[in-house]
N, C-alpha and C. Protein backbone atom coordinates (compact mmCIF):
# COMPACT_ATOMS: atom_id res chain seq x y z
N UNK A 1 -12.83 -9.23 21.42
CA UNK A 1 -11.58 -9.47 20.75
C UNK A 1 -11.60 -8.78 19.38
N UNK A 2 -10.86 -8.33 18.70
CA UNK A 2 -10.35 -7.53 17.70
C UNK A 2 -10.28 -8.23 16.78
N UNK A 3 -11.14 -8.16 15.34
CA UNK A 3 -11.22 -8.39 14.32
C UNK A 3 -9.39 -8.66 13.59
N UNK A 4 -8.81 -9.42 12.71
CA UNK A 4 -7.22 -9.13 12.25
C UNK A 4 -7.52 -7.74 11.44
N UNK A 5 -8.36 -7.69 10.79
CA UNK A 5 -8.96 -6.06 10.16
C UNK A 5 -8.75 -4.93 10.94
N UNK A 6 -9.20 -4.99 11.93
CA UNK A 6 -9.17 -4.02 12.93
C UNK A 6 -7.59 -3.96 13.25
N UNK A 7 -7.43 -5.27 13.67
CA UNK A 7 -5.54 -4.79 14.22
C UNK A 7 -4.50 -4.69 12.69
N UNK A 8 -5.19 -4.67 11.84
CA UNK A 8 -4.26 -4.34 10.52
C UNK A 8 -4.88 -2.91 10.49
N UNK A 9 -5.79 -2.30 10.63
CA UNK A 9 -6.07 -0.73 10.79
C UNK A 9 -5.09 -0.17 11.89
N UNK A 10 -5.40 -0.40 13.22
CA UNK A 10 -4.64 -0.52 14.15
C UNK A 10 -3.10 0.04 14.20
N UNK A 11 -2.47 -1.21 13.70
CA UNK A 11 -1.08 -1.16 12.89
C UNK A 11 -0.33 -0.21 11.76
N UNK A 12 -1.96 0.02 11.19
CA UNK A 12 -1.45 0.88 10.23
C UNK A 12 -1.29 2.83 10.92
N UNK A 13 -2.27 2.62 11.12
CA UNK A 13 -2.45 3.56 12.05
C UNK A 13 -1.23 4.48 12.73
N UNK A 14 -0.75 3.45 13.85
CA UNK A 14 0.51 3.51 14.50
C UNK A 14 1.46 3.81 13.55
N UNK A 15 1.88 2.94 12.63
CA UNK A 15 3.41 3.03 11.57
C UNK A 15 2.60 4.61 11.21
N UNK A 16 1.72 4.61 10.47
CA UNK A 16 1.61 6.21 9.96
C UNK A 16 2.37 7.51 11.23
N UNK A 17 1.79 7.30 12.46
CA UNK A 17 2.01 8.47 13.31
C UNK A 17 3.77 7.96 13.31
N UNK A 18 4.35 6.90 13.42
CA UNK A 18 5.78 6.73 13.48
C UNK A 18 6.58 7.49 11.92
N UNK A 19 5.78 7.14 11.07
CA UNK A 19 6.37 7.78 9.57
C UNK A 19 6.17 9.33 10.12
N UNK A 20 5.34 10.09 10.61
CA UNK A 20 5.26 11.25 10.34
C UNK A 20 6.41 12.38 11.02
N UNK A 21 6.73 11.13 12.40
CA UNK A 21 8.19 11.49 12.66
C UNK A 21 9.00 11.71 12.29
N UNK A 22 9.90 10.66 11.46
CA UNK A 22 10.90 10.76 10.57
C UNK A 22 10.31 11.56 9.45
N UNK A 23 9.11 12.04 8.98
CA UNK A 23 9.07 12.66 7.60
C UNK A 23 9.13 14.05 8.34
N UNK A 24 9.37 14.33 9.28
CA UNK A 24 8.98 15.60 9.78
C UNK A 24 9.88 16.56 9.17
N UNK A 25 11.41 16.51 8.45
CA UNK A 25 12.16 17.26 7.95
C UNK A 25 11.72 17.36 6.63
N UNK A 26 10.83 17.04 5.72
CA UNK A 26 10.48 17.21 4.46
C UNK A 26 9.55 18.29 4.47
N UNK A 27 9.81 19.00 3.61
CA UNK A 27 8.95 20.25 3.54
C UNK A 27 8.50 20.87 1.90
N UNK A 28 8.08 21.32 1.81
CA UNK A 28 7.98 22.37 0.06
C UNK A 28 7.44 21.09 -1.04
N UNK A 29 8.88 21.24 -2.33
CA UNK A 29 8.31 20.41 -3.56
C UNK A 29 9.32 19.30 -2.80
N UNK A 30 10.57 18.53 -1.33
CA UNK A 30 10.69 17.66 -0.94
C UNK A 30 9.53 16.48 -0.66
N UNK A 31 8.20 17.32 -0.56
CA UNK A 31 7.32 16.57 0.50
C UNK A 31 6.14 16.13 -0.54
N UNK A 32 6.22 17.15 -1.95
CA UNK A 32 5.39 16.93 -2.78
C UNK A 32 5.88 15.38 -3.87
N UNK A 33 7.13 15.80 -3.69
CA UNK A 33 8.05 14.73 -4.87
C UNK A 33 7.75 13.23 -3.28
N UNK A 34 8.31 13.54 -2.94
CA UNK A 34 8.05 12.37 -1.72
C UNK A 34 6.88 11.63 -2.06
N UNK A 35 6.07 12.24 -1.62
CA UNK A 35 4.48 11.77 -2.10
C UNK A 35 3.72 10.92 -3.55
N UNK A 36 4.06 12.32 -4.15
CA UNK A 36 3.71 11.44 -5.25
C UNK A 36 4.81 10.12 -5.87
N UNK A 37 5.61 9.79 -5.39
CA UNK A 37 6.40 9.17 -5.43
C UNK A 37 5.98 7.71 -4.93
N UNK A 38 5.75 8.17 -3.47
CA UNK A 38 4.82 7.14 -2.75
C UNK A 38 3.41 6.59 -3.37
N UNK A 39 2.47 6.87 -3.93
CA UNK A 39 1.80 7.21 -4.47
C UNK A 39 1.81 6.34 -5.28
N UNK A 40 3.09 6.58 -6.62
CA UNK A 40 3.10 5.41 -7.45
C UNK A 40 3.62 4.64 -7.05
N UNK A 41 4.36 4.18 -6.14
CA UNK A 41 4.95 2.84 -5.61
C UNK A 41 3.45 2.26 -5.38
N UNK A 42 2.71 2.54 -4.99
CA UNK A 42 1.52 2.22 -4.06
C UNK A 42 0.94 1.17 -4.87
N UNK A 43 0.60 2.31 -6.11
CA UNK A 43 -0.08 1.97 -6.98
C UNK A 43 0.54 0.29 -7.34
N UNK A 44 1.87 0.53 -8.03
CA UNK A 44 2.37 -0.46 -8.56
C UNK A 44 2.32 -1.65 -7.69
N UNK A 45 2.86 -1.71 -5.48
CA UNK A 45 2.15 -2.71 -4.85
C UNK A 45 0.61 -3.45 -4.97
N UNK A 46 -0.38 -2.65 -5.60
CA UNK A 46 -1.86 -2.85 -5.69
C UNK A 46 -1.68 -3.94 -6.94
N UNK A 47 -0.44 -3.56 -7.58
CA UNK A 47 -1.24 -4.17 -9.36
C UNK A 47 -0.46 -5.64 -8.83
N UNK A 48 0.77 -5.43 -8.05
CA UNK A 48 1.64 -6.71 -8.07
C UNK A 48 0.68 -7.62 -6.95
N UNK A 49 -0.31 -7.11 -6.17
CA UNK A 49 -0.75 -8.39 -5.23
C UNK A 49 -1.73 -8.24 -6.10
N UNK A 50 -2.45 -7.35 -6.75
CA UNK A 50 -4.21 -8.43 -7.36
C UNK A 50 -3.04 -9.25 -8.32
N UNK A 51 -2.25 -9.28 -8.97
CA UNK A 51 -1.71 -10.11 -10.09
C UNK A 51 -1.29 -11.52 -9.31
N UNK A 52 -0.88 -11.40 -8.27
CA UNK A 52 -0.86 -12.54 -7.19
C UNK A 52 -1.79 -13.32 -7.18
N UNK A 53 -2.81 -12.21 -6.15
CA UNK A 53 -3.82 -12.98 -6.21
C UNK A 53 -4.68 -13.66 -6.89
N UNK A 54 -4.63 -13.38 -8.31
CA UNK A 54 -5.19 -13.60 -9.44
C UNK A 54 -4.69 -14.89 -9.92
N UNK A 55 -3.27 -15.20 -9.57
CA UNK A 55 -2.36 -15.86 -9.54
C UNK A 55 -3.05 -17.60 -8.88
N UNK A 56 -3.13 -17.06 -7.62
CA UNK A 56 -3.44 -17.74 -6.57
C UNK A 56 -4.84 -18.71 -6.79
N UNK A 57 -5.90 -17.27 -7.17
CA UNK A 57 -7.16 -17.81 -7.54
C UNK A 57 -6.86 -18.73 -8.90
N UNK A 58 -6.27 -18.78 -9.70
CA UNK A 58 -6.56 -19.64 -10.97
C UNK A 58 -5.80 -20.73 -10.71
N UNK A 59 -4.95 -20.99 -9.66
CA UNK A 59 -4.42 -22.14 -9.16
C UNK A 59 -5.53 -23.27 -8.55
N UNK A 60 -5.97 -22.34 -7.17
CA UNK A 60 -6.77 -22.63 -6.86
C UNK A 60 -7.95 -23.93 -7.28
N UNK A 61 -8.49 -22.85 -8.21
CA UNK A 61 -9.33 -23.27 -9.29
C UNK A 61 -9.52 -24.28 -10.06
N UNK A 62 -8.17 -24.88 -10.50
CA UNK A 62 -7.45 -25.94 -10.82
C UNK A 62 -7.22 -27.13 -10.33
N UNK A 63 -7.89 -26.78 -9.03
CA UNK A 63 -7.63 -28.32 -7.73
C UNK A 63 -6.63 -28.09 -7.48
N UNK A 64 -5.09 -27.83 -7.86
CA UNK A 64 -3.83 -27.69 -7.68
C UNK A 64 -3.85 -28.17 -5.90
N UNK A 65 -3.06 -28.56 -5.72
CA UNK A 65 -2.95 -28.96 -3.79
C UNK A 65 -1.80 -28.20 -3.28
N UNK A 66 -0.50 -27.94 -4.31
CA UNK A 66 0.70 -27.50 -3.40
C UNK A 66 0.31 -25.70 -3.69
N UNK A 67 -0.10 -24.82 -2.66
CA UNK A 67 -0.66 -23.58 -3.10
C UNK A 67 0.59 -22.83 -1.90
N UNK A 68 1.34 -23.65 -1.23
CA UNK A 68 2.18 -22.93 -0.14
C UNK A 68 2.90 -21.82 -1.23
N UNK A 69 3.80 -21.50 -1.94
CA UNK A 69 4.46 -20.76 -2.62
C UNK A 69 3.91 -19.65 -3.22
N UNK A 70 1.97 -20.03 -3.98
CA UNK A 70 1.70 -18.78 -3.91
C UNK A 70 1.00 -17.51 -3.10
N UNK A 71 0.81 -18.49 -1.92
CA UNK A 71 -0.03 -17.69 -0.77
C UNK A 71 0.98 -17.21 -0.29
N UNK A 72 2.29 -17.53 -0.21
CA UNK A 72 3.33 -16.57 0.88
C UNK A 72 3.40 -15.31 -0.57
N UNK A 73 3.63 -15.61 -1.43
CA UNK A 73 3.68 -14.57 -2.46
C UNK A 73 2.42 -13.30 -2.60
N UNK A 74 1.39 -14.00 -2.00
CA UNK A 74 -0.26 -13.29 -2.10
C UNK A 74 0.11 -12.32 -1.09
N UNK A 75 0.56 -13.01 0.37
CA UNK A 75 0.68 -12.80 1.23
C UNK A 75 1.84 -11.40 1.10
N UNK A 76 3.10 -11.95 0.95
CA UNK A 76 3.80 -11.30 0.84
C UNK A 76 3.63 -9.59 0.41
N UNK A 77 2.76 -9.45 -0.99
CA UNK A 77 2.51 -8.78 -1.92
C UNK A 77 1.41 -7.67 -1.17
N UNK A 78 0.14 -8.28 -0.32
CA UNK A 78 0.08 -7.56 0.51
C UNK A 78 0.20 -6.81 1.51
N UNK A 79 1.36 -7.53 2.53
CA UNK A 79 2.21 -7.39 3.49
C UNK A 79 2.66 -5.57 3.17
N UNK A 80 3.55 -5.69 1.70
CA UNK A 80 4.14 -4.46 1.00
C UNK A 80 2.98 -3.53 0.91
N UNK A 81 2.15 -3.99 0.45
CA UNK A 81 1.24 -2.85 0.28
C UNK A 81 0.40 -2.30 0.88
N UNK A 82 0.29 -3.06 2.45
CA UNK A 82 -0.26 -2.19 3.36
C UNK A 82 1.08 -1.17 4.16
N UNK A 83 2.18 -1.64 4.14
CA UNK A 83 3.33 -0.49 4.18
C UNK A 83 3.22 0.71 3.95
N UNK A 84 2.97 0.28 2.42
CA UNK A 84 3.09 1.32 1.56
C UNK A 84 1.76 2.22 1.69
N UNK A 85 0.45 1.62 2.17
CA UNK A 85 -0.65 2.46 2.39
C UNK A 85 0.14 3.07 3.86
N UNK A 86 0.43 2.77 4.65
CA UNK A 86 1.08 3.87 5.83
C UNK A 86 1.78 4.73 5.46
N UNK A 87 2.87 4.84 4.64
CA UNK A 87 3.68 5.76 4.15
C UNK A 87 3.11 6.61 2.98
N UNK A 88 2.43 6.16 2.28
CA UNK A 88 1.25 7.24 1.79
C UNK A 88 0.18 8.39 2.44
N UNK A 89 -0.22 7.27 3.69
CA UNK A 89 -1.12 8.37 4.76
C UNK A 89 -0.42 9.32 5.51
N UNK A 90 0.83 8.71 6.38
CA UNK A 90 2.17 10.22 6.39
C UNK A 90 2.15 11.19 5.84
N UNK A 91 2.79 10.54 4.58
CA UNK A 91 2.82 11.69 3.25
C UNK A 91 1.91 12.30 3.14
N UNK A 92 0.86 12.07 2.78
CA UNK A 92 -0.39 12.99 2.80
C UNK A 92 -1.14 13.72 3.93
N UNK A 93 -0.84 12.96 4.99
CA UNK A 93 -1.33 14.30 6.06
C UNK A 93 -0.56 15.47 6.22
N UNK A 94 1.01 15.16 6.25
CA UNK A 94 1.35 15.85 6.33
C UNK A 94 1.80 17.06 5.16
N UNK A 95 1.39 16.76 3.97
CA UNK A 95 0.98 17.73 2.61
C UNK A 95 -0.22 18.34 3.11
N UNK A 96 -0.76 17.39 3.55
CA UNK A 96 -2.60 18.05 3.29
C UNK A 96 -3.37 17.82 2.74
N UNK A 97 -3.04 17.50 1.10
CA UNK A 97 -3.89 17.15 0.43
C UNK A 97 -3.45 15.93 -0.40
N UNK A 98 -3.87 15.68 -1.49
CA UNK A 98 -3.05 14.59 -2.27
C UNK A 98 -2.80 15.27 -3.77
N UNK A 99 -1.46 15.24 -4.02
CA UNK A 99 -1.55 15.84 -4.88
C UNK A 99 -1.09 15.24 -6.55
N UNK A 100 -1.32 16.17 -7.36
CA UNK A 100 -2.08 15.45 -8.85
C UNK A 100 -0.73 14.58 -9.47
N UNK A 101 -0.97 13.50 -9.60
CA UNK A 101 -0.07 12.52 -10.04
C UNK A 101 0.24 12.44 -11.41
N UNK A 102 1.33 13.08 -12.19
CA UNK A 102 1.37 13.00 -13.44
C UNK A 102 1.00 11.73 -14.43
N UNK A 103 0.56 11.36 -15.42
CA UNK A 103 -0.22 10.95 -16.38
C UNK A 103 -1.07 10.23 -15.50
N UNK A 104 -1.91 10.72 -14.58
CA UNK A 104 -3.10 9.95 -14.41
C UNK A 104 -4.26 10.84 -14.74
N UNK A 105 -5.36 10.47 -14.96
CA UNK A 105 -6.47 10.77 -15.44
C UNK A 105 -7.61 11.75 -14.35
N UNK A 106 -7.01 11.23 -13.48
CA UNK A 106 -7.73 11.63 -11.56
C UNK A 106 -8.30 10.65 -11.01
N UNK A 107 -9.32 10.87 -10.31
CA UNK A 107 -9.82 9.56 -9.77
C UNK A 107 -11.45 8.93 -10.63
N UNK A 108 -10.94 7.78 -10.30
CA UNK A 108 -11.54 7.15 -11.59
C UNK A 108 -13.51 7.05 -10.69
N UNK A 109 -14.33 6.97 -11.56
CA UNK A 109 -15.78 7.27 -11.16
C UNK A 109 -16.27 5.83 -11.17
């Protein structure tokens, strides 16, 4: 039986080859602006679920008992941002490469 990891790879997987369909008319600086576009959405899904989760954990932490509201929010927050990792992997296969995201630094060491 299949790890939920595995069928969230899986899933992602699939939506990517379905995005690459519909992205198939983007071409030139369409496909570059696309991207990096995607890119920072991405980013910004990453900061809004650790802030969730961060959220979540200091509730947690607290003994707190009613946690339903922020786990659909945890939840939620990831939900988006594994989306958004499919529509990034589209985008980028079908660029090729990934390309340089204005005011970022590159990739961090």
């Amino acid at each position: 039986m299949a790890s939920k990891l595995e069928d969230s790879a899986k899933h992602i997987d699939e939506l990517a080859r379905s995005l690459a369909a519909v992205l198939e008319s983007l071409a030139g600086q369409g496909l570059i602006d696309a991207t990096v576009e995607a890119i920072l959405k991405h980013r910004d899904l990453t900061d809004r679920a650790d802030e969730a989760y961060q959220a979540l954990a200091a509730v947690e932490s607290s003994g707190e008992t009613d946690l339903a509201a922020l786990k659909k929010a945890y939840s939620d927050a990831m939900l988006n941002n594994l989306a958004q990792i499919a529509v990034v992997a589209a985008l980028t296969d079908k660029l090729g490469y990934i390309p340089e995201i204005p005011g970022s630094a590159g990739p961090k060491a």
